[in-house]
N, C-alpha and C. Protein backbone atom coordinates (compact mmCIF):
# COMPACT_ATOMS: atom_id res chain seq x y z
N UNK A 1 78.93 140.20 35.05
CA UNK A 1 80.09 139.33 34.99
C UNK A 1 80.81 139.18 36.33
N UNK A 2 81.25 139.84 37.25
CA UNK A 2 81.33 139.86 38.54
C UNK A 2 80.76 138.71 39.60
N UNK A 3 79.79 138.55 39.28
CA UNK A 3 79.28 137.20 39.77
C UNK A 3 79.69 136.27 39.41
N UNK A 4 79.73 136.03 38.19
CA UNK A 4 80.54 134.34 37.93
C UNK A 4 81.92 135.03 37.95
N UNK A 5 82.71 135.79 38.34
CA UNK A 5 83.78 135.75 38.55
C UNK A 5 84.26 135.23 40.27
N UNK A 6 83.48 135.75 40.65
CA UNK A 6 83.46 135.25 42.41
C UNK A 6 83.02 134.07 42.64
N UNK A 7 81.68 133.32 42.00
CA UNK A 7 81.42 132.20 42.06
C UNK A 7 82.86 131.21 41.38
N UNK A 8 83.35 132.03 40.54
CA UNK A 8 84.29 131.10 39.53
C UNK A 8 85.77 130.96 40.90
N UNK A 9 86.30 131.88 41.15
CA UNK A 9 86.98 132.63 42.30
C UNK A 9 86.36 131.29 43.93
N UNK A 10 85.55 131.24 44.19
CA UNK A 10 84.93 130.91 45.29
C UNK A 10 85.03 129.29 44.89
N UNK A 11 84.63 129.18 43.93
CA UNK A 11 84.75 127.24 43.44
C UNK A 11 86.17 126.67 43.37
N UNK A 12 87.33 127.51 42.81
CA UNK A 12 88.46 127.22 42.95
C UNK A 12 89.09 127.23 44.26
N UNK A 13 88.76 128.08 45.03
CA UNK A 13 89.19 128.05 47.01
C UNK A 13 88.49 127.15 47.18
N UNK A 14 87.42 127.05 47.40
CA UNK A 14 86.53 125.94 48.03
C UNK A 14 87.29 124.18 47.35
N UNK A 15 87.50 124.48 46.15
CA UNK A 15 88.42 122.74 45.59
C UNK A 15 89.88 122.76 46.51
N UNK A 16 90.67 123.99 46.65
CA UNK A 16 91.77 123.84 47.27
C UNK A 16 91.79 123.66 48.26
N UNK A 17 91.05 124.40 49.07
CA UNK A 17 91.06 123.89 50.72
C UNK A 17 90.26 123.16 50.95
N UNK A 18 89.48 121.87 50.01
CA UNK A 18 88.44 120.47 50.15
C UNK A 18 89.95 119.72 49.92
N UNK A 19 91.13 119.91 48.96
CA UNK A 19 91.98 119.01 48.82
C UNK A 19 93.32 119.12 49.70
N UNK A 20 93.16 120.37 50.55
CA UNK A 20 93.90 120.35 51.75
C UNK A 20 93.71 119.42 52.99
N UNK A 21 92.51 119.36 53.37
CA UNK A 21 91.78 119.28 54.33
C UNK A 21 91.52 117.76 54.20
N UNK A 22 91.41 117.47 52.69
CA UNK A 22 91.12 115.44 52.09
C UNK A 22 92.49 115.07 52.71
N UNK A 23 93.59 115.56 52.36
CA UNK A 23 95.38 115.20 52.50
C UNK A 23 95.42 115.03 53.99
N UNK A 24 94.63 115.74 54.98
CA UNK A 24 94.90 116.54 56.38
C UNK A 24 94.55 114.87 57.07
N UNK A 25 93.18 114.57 56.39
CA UNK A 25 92.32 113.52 56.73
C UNK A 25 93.20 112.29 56.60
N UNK A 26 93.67 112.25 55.60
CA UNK A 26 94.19 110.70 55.66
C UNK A 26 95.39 110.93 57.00
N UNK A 27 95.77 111.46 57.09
CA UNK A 27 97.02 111.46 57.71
C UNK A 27 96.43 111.69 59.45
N UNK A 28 95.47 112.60 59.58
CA UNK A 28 95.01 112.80 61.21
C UNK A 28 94.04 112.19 61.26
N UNK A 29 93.06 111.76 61.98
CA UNK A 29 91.90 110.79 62.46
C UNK A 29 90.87 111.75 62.35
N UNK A 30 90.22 112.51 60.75
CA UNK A 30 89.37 113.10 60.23
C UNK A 30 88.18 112.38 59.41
N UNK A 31 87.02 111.97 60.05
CA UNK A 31 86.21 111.92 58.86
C UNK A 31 86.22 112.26 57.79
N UNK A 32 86.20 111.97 56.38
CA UNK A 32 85.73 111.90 55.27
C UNK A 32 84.67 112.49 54.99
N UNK A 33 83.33 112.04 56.10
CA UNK A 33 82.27 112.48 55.84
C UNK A 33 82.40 113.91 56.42
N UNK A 34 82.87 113.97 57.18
CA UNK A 34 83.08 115.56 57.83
C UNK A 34 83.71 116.33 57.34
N UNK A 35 84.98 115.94 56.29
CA UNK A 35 84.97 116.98 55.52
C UNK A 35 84.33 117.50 54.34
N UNK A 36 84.00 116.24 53.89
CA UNK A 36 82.85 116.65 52.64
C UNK A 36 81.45 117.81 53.34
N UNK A 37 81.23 117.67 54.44
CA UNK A 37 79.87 118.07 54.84
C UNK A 37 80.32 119.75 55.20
N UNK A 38 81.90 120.04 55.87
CA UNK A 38 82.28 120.84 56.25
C UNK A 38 82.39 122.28 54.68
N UNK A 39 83.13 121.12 53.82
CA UNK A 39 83.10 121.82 52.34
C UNK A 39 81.50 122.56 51.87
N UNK A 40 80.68 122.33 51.73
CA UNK A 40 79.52 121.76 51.08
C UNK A 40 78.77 123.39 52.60
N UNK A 41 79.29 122.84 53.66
CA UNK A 41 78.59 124.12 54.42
C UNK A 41 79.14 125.23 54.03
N UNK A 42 80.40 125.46 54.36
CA UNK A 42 81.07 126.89 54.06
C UNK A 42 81.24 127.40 52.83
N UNK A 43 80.86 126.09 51.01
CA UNK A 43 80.81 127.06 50.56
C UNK A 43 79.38 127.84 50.10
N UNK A 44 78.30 126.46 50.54
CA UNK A 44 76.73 127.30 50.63
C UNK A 44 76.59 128.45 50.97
N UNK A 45 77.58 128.36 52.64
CA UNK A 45 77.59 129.56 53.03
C UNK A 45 77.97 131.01 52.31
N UNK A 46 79.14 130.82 51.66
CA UNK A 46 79.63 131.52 50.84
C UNK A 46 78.73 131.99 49.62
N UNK A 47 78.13 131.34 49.59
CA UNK A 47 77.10 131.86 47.93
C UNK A 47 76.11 132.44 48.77
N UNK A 48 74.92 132.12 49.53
CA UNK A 48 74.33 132.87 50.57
C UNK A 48 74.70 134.40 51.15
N UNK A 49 76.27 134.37 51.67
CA UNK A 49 76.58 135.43 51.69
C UNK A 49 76.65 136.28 50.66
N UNK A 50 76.94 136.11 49.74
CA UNK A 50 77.62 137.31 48.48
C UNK A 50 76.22 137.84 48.09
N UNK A 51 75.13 136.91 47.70
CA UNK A 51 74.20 137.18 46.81
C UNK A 51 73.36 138.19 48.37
N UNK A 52 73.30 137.47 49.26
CA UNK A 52 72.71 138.94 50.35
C UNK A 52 73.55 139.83 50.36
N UNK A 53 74.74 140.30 50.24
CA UNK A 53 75.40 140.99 50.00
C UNK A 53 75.14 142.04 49.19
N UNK A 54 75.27 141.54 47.57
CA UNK A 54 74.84 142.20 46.67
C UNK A 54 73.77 142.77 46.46
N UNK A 55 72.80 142.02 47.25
CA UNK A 55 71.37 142.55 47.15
C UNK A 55 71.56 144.06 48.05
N UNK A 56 72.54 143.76 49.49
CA UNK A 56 72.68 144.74 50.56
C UNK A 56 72.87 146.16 49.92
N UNK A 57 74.17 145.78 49.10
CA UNK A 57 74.80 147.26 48.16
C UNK A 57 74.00 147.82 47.42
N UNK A 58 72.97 147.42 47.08
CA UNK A 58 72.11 148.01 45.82
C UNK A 58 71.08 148.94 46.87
N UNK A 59 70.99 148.16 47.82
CA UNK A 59 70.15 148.92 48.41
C UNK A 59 70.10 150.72 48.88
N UNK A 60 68.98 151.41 49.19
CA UNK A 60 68.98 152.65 49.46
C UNK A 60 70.27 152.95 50.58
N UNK A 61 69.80 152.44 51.78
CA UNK A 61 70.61 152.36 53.15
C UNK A 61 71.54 152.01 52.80
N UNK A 62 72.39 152.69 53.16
CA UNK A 62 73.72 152.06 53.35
C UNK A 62 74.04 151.09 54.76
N UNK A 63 73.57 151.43 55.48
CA UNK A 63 74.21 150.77 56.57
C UNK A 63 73.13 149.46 56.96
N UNK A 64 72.86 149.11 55.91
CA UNK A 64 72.10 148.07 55.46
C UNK A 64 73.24 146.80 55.03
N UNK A 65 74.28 146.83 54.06
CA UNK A 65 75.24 146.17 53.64
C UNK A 65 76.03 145.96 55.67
N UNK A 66 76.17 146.86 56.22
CA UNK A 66 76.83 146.51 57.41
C UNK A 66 76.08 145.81 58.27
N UNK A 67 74.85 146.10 58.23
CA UNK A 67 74.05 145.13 58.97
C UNK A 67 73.95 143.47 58.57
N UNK A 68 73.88 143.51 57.09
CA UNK A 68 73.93 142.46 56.63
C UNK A 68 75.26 141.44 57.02
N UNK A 69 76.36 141.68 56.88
CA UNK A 69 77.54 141.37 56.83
C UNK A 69 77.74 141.01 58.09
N UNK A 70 77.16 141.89 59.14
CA UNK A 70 77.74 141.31 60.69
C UNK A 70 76.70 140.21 61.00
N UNK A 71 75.03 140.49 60.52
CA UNK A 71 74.28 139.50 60.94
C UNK A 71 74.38 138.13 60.29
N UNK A 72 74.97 138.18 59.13
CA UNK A 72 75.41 137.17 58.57
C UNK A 72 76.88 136.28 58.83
N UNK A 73 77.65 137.07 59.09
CA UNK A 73 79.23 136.44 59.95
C UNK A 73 78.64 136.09 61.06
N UNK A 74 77.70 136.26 62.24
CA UNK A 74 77.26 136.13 63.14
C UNK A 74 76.96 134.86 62.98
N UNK A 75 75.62 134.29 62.17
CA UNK A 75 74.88 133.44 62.01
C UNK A 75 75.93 132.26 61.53
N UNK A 76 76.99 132.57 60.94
CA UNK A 76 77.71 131.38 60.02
C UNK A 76 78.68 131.11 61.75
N UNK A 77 78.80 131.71 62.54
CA UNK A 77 79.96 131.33 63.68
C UNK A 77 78.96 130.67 64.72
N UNK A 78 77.64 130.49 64.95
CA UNK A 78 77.00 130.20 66.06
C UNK A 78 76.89 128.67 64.49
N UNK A 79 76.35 128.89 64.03
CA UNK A 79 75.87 126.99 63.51
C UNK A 79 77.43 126.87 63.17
N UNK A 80 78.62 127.58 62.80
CA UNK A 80 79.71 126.38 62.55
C UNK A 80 79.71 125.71 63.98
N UNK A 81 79.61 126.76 65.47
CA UNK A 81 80.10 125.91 66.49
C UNK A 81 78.96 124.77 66.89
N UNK A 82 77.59 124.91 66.54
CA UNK A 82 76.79 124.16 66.47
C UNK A 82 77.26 122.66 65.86
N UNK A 83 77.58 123.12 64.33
CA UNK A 83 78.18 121.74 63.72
C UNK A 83 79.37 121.19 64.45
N UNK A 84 80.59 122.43 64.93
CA UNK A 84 81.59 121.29 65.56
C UNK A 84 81.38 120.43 66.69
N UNK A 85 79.66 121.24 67.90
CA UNK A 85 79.57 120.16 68.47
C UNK A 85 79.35 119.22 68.25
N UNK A 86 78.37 118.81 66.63
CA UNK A 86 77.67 117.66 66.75
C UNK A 86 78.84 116.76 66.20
N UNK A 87 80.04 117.23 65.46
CA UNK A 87 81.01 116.52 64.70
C UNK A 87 81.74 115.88 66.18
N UNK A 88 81.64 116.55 67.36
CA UNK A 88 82.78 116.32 68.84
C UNK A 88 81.66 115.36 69.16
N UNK A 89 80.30 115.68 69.26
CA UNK A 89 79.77 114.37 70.04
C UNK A 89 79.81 112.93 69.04
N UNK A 90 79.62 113.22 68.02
CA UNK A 90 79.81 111.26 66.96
C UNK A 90 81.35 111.45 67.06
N UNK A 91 82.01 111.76 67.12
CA UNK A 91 83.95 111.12 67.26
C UNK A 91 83.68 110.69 67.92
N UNK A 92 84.48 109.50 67.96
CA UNK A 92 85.25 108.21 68.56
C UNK A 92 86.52 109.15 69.13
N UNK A 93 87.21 109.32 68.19
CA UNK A 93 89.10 109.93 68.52
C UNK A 93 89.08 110.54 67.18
N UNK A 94 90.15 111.44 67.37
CA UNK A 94 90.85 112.97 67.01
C UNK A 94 89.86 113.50 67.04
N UNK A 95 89.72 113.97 68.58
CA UNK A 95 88.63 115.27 68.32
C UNK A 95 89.17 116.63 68.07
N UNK A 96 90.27 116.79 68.90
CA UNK A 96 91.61 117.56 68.23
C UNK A 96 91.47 118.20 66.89
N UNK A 97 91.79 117.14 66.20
CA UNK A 97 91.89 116.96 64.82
C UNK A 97 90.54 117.85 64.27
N UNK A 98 89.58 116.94 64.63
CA UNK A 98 87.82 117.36 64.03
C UNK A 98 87.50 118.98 64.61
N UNK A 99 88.31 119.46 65.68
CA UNK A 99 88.45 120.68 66.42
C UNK A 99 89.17 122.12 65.02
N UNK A 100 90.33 121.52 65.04
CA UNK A 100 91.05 121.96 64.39
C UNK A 100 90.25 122.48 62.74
N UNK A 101 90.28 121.33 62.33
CA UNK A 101 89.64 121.98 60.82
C UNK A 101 88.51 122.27 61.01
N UNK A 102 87.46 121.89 62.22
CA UNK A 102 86.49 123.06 61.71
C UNK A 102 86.68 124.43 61.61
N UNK A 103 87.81 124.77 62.96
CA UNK A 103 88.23 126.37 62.93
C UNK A 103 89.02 126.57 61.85
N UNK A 104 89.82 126.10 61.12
CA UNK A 104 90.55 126.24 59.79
C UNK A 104 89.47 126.38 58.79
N UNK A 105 88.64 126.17 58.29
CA UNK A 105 87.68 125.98 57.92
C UNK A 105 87.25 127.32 57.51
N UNK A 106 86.78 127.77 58.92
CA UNK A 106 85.96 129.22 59.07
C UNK A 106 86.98 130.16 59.21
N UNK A 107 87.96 129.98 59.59
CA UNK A 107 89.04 131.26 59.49
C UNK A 107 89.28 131.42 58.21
N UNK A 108 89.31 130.38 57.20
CA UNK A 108 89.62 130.40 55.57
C UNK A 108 88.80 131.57 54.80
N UNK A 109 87.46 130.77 55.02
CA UNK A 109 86.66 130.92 54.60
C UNK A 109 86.23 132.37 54.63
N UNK A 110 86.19 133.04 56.19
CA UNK A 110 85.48 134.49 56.74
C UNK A 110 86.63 135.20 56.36
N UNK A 111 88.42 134.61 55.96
CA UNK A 111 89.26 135.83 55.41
C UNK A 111 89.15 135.48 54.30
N UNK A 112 88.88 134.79 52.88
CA UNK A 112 88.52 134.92 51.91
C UNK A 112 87.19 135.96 51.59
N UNK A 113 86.24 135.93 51.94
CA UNK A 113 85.06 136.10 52.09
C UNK A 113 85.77 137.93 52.61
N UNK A 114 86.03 138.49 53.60
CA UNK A 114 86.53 139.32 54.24
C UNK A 114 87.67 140.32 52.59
N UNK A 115 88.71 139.44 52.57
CA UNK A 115 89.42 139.99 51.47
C UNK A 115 88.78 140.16 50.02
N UNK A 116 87.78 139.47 49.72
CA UNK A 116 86.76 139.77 48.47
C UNK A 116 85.77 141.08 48.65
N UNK A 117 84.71 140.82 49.75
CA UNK A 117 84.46 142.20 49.92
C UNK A 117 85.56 143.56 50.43
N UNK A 118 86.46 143.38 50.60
CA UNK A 118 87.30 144.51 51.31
C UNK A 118 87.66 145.17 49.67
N UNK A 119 87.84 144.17 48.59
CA UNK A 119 88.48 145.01 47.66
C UNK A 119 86.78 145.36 46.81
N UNK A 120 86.36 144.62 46.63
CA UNK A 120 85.08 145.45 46.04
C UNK A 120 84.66 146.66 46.25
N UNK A 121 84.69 146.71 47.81
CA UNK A 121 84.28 147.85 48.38
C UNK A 121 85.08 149.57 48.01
N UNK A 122 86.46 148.71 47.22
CA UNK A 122 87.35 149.62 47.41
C UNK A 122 87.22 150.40 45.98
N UNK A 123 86.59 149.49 45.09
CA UNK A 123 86.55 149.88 43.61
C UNK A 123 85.82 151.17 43.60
């Protein structure tokens, strides 16, 4: 049950900060398509993470779950900046803007993600 509680948990953040970020758009010079694509990455990302995760904890090693966790925060910060270049090279204007929520984005996301495992860990 834990799983669809986090997936359940993870679908409700992921709708709130897609309808932050929709509001952000009309008002700053944000693609549409960029935020839908931005949503759709971080929370793939997010299911990717947990389920390697979970697999990590079960495991013998322990320091297997830590390996996992850094090589995986690792991997999600080199392709987000990957994606914000390719989002900076198609802008026209507000790159600012397109700057901004991608790092909002991943700061959300890696302290959600961060505060979910921190209390699991704690159980």
């Amino acid at each position: 049950m834990p799983k669809l509680n986090y997936y359940l948990q993870l679908f409700v953040f992921s709708l709130l900060v897609f309808m932050v970020a929709y509001f952000a758009s009309l008002k700053f010079v944000i693609p549409l398509y960029y935020v839908v694509l931005l949503s759709v990455y971080f929370t793939g990302f997010s299911f990717i993470l947990n389920k390697q995760l979970q697999n990590a904890l079960q495991a013998e090693n322990k320091n297997k779950f830590t390996h996992a966790f850094l090589a995986l925060t690792a991997l999600k910060m080199f392709s987000c900046l990957i994606l914000l270049l390719f989002g900076l090279c198609f802008a026209n204007q507000g790159k600012m803007a397109i700057g901004i929520c991608t790092m909002s984005y991943y700061m959300l996301y890696t302290s959600y993600e961060v505060w979910y495992w921190l209390a699991k860990l704690k159980q």
